[in-house]
Protein backbone atom coordinates (compact mmCIF):
# COMPACT_ATOMS: atom_id res chain seq x y z
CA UNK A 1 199.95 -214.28 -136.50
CA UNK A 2 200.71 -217.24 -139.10
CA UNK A 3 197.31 -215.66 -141.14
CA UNK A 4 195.18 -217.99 -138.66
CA UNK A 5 192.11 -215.41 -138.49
CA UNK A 6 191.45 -217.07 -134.68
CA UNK A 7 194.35 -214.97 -133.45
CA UNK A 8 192.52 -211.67 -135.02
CA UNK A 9 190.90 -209.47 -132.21
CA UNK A 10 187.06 -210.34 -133.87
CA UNK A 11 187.82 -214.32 -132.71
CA UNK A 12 188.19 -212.67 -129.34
CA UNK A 13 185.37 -211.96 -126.54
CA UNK A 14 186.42 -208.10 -126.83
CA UNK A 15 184.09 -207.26 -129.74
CA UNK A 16 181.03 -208.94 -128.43
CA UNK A 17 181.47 -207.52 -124.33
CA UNK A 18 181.39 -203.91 -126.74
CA UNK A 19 178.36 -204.68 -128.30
CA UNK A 20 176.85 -206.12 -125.13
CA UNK A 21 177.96 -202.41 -123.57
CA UNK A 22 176.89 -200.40 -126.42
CA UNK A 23 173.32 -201.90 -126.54
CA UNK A 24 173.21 -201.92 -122.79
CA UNK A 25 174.24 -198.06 -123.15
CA UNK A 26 171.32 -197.26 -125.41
CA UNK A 27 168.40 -200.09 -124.32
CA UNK A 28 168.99 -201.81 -127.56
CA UNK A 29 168.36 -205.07 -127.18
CA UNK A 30 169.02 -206.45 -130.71
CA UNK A 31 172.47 -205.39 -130.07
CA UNK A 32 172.48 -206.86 -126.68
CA UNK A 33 171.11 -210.40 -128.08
CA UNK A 34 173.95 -209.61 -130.74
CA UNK A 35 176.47 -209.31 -128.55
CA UNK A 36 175.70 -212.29 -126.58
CA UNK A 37 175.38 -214.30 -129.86
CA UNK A 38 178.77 -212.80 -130.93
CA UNK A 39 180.73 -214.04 -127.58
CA UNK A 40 178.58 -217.55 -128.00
CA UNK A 41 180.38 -217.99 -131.27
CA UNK A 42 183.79 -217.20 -129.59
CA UNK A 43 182.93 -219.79 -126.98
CA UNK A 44 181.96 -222.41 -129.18
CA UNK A 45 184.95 -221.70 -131.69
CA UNK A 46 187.45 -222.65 -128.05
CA UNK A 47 186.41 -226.18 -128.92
CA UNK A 48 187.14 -226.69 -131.84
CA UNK A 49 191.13 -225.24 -133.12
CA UNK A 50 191.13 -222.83 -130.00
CA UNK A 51 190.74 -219.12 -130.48
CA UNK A 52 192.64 -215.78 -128.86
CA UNK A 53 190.05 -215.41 -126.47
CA UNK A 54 191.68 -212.46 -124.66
CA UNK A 55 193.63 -211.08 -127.43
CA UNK A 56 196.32 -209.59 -125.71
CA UNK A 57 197.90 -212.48 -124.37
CA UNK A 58 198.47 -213.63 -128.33
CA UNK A 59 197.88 -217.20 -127.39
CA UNK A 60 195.18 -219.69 -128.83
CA UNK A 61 193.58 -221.22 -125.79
CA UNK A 62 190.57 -223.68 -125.75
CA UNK A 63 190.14 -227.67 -125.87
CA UNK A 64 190.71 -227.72 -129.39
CA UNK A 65 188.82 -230.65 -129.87
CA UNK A 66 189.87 -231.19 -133.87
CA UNK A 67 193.24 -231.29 -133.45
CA UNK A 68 195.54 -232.95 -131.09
CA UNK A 69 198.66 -231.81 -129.10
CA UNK A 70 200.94 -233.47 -131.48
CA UNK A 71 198.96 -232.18 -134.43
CA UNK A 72 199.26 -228.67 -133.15
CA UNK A 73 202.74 -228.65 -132.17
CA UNK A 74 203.73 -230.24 -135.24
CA UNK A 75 201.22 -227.81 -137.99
CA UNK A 76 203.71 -226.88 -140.46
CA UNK A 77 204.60 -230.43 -141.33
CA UNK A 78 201.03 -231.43 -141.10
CA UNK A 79 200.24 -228.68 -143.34
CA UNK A 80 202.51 -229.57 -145.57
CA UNK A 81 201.13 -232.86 -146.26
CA UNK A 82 198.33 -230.67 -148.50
CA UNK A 83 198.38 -228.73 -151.75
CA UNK A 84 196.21 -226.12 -149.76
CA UNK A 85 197.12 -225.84 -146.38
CA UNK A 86 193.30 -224.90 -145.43
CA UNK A 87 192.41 -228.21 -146.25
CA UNK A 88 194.05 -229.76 -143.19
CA UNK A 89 191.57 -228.03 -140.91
CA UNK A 90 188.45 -228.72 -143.53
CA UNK A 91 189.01 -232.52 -143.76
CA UNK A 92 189.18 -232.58 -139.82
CA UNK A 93 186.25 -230.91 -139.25
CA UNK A 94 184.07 -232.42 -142.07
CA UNK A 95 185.34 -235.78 -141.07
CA UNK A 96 184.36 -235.51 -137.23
CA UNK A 97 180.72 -236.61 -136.85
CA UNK A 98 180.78 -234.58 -133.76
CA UNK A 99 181.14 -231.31 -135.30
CA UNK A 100 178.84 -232.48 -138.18
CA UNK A 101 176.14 -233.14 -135.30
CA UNK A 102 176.55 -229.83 -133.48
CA UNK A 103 176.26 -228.30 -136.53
CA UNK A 104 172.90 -229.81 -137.24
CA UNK A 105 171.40 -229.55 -133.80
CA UNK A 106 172.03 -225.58 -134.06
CA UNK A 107 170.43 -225.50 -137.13
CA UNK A 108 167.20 -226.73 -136.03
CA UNK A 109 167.45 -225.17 -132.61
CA UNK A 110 167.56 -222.08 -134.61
CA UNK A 111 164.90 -222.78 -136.98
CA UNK A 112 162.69 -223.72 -133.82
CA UNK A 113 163.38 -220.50 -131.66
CA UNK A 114 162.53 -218.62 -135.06
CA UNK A 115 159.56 -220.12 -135.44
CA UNK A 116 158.54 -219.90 -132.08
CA UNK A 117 160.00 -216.59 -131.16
CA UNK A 118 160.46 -214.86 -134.21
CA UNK A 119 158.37 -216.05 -137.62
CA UNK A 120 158.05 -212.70 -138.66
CA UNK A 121 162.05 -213.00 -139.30
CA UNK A 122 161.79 -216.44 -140.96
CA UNK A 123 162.54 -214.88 -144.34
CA UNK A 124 166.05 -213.69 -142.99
CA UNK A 125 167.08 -217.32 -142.11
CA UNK A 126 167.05 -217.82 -145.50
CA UNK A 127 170.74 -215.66 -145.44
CA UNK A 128 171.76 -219.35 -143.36
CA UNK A 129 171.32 -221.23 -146.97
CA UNK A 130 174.07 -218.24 -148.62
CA UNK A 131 176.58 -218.40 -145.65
CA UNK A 132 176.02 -222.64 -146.16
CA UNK A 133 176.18 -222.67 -149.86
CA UNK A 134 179.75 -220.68 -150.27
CA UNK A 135 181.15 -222.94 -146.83
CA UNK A 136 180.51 -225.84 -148.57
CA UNK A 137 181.46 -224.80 -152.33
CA UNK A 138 184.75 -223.96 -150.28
CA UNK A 139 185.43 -227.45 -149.07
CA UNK A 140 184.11 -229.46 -151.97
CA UNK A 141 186.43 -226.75 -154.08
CA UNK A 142 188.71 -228.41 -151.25
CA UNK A 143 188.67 -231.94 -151.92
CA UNK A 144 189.21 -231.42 -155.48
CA UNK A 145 192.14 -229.66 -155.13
CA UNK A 146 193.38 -232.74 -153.00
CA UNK A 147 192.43 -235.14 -155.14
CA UNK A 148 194.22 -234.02 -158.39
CA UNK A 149 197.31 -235.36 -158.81
C-alpha cells in the first residue's frame, strides 16, 4: 500500500471497536476508555491525509485537510520535489497553523482532564514530552535534510 502506514489495519476503526469489545467483555474500563481514545485518533487522523477507516475497502477516505485534490492525485511528482519524500507531508503539517493549534489545544485539554480527573497519573504524562521530543527531532532532522544542497 505505497508504505503509507494510514492504509495499515491499526489506522483503521477495527482495532479500537476490539478493544472497546474486549474491555466491555471483561468490565475493564481502562480498556474501554482505550478503545474509545484509539478510534478518536482514527477520527481525527480523517482530517488531516485521510486514513483506511474500514480497511477492507483499501481506500483512504476523510477531508484530508493538508493536502489538496490536485496534491493527492498528483503525490509522486510532489514527492519528488524532496530528497526525503516524508518531508512533503512534515512541511504541510508544520506549516498549517491549524494543525499547530489543534495540537496545542489537546495538549492542555489533556493536561487539564489529568489534573482534574486523574493527578495521581500526572507522572505518566510525562511519556507526552518522549513521544514530542523524537516527533520533532524527526522533522527538524527533516528540514536539514532539505536544506543541504
Amino acid at each position: 500500500i505505497n508504505h503509507n502506514h494510514r492504509m495499515l489495519i491499526s489506522h483503521s476503526i477495527i482495532p479500537s471497536f476490539l478493544i472497546i469489545i474486549t474491555g466491555t467483555i471483561f468490565v475493564w474500563p481502562a480498556l474501554i476508555f482505550g478503545g474509545l481514545a484509539y478510534s478518536l485518533h482514527v477520527i481525527i487522523d480523517t482530517f488531516d491525509w485521510g486514513t483506511n477507516f474500514f480497511y477492507f475497502q483499501k481506500k483512504q477516505i476523510g477531508l484530508k485537510l493538508l493536502i489538496s485534490k490536485e496534491e493527492f492525485e498528483n503525490l509522486p511528482k510532489n514527492l519528488s520535489e524532496f530528497k526525503k519524500a516524508e518531508s512533503f507531508f512534515d512541511s504541510k503539517y508544520y506549516k498549517s497553523k491549524i494543525s499547530l493549534s489543534i495540537e496545542a489545544i489537546l495538549f492542555i485539554l489533556m493536561m487539564i482532564f489529568i489534573i482534574f480527573f486523574a493527578i495521581e497519573f500526572i507522572l505518566i504524562s510525562l511519556f507526552y514530552f518522549i513521544g514530542l521530543y523524537f516527533h520533532l527531532s524527526r522533522h527538524f532532522f527533516l528540514r536539514k535534510v532539505e536544506m543541504m544542497k
